[in-house]
Protein backbone atom coordinates (compact mmCIF):
# COMPACT_ATOMS: atom_id res chain seq x y z
CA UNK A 1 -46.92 -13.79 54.10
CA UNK A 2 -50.15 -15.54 53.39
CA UNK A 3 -52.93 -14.92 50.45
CA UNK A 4 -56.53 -15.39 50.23
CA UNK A 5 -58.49 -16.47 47.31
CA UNK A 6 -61.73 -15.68 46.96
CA UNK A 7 -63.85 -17.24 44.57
CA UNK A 8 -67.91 -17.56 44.31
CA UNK A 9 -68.94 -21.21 44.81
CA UNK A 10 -71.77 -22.34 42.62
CA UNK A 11 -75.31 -22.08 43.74
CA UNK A 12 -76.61 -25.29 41.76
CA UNK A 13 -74.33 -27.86 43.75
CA UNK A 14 -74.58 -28.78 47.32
CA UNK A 15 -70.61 -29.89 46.80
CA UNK A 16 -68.02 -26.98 46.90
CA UNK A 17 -68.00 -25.80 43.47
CA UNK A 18 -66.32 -22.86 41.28
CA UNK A 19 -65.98 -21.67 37.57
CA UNK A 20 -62.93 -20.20 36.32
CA UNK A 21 -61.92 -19.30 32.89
CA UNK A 22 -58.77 -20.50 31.54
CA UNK A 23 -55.75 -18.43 29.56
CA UNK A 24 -57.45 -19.89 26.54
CA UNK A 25 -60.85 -18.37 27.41
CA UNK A 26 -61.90 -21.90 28.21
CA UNK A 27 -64.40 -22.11 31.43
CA UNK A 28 -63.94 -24.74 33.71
CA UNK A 29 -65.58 -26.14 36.36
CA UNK A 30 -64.28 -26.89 39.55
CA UNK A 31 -64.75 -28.60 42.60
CA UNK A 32 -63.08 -27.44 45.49
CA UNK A 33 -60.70 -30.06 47.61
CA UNK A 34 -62.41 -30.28 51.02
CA UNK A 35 -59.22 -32.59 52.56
CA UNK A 36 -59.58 -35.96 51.19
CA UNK A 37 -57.44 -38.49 51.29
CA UNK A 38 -57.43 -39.46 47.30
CA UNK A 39 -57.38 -36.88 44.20
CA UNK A 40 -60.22 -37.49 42.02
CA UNK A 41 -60.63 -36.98 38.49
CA UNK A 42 -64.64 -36.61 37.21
CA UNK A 43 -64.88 -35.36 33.78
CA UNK A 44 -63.61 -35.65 30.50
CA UNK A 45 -59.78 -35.79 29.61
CA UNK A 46 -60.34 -33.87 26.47
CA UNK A 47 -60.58 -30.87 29.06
């Protein structure tokens, strides 16, 4: 059985971008993994 997100991507990036908003009420950016070959990690790691 198979699911489908759905979520609005950004309109102020060209890159594949989302907000979501955490448990914690906490929004978050995020940018969508297009199939590269190396996770990586571009903000701050007090988020």
């Amino acid at each position: 059985m198979s699911k489908i997100l759905s979520m609005q991507l950004s309109n102020k990036s060209t890159k594949p971008v989302f907000t979501t908003i955490t448990p914690a009420n906490k929004q978050i950016k995020c940018l969508f993994d297009t199939g590269v070959d190396m996770p990586v990690w571009c903000g701050s790691k007090d988020i």
